[in-house]
Each structure stands twice: as C-alpha cells, then as structure tokens.
C-alpha atoms as a PDB file:
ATOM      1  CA  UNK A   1      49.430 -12.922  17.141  1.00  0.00           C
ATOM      2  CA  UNK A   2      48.782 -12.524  20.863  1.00  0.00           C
ATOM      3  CA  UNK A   3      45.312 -11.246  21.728  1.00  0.00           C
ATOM      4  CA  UNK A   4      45.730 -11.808  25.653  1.00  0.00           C
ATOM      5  CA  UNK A   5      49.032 -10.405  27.165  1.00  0.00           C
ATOM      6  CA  UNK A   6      48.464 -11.580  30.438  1.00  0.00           C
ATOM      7  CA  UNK A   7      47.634 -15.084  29.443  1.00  0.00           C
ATOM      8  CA  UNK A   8      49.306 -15.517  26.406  1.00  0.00           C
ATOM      9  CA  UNK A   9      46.191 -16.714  24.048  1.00  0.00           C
ATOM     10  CA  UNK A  10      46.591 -16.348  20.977  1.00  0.00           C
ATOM     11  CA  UNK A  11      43.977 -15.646  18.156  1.00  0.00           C
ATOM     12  CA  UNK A  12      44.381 -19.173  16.658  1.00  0.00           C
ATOM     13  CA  UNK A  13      43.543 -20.470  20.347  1.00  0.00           C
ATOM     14  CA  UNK A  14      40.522 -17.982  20.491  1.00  0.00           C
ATOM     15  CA  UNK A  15      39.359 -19.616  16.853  1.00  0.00           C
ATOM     16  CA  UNK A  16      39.836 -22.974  18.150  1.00  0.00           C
ATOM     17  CA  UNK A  17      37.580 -22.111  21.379  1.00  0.00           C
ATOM     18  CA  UNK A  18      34.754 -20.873  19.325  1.00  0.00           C
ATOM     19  CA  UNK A  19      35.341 -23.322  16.425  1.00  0.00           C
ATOM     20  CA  UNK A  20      34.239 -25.448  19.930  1.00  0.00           C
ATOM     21  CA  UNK A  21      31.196 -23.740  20.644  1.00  0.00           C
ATOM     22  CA  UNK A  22      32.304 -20.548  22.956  1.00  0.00           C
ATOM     23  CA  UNK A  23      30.222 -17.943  21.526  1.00  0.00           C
ATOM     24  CA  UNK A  24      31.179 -14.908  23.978  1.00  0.00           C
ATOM     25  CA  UNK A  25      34.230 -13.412  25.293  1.00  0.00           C
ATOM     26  CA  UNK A  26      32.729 -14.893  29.088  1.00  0.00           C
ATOM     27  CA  UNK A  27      32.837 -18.541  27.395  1.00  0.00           C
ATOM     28  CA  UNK A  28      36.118 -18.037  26.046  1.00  0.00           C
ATOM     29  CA  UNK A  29      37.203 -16.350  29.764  1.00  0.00           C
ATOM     30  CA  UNK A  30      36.144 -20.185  30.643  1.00  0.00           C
ATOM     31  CA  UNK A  31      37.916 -21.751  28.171  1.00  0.00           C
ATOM     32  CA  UNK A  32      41.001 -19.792  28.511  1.00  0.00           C
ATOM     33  CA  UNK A  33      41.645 -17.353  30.880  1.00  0.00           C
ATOM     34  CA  UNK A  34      41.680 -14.505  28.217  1.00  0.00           C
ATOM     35  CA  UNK A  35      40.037 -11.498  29.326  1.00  0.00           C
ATOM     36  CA  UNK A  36      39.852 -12.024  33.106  1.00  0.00           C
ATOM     37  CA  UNK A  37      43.150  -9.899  34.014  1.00  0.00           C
ATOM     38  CA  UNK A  38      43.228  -6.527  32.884  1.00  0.00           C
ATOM     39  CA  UNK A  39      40.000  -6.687  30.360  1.00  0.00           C
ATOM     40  CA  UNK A  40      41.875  -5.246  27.675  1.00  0.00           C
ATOM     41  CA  UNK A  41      41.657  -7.962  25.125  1.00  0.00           C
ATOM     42  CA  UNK A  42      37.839  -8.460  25.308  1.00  0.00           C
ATOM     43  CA  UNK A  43      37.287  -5.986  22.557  1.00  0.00           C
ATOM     44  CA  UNK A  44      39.673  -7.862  20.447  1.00  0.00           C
ATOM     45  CA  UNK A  45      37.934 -11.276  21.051  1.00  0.00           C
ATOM     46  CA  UNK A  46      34.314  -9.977  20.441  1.00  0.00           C
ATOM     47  CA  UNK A  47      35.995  -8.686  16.923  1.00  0.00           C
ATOM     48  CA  UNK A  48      37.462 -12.261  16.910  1.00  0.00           C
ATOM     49  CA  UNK A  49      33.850 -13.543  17.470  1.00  0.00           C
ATOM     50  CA  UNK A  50      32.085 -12.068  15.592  1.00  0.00           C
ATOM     51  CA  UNK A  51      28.327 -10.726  15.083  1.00  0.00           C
ATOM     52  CA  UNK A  52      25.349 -13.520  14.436  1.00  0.00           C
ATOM     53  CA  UNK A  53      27.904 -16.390  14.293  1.00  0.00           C
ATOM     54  CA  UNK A  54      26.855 -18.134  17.259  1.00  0.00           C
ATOM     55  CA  UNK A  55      24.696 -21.066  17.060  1.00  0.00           C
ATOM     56  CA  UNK A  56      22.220 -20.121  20.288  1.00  0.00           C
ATOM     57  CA  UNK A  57      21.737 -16.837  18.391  1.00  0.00           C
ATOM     58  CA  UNK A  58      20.091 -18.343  15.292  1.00  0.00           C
ATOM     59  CA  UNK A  59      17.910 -20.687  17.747  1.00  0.00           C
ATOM     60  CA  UNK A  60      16.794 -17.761  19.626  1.00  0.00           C
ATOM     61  CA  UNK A  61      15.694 -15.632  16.061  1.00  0.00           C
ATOM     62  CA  UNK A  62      13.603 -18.915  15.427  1.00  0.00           C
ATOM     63  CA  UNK A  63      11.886 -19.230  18.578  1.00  0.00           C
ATOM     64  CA  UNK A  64       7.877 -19.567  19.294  1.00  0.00           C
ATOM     65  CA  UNK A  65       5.450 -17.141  20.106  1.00  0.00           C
ATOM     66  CA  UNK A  66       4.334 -17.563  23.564  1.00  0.00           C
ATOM     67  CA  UNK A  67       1.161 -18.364  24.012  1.00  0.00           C
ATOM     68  CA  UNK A  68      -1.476 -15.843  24.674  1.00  0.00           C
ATOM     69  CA  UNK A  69      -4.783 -15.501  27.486  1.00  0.00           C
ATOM     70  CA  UNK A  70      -7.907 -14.105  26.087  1.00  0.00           C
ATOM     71  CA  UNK A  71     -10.326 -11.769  27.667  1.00  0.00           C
ATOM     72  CA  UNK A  72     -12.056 -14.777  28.612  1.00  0.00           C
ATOM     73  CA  UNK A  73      -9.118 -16.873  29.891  1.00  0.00           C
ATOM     74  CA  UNK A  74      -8.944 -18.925  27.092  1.00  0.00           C
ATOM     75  CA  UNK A  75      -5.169 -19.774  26.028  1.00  0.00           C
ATOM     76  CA  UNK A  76      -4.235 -19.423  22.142  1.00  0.00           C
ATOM     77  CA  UNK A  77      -1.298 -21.647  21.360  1.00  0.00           C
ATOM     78  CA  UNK A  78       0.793 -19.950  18.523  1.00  0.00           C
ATOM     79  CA  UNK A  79      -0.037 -21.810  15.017  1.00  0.00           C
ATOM     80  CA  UNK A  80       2.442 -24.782  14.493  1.00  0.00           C
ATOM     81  CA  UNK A  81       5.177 -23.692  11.569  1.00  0.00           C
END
C-alpha cells in the first residue's frame, strides 16, 4: 500500500528505511522523499514508526546524571553503574 502519493513510497519501503536505522518521519524524508510534498503522509509514517522503537531513544533513557557543583565548588561525579 502507498503511504506517500506524491512520491510513491510505499509502507514496505518505509519498513525497509527504518529496518536501516531512520527513526523519524525527517530521516525517512532523507531517505525517501516521503513527507516533503504535501505533509499528508507523515502521520501515517510516525504510525509506521512507531513509539520507543528507535535505538537513540533507549540510549537516551540510559543516560548519566550530569555532574553536580556544591556550595563550595566542589564537583560530584554521578556514582559509576
């Protein structure tokens, strides 16, 4: 099935792109074209996407806490996981 009219993509080509690593509709735009005409498939490929399925997301729910200045300018380095 066609997701993007103007550029003919279809959903298997949208799968394929984020099978590749495209983890927004802006990195599939990239890939592909879809989504930079009219803007009306963009809904369709977030659906597509997904929610929490991209890679950079997980990395980003694991990250550090920054470190931190005391009163007395000492820095506290998070504790090491």
């Amino acid at each position: 099935m066609y997701v993007c009219s103007c550029f003919g993509v279809t959903e298997a080509q949208v799968k394929k792109h984020a099978d590749a690593g495209a983890c927004t509709p802006r990195q599939i735009a990239s890939a592909c074209k879809a989504g930079t005409d009219c803007g009306g498939c963009v809904r369709r490929i977030q659906a597509l996407l997904g929610r929490g399925d991209c890679p950079r997301r997980e990395l980003l729910d694991q990250r550090q806490e920054p470190a931190t200045v005391s009163a007395l300018g000492d820095v506290r380095l998070p504790e090491a996981a």
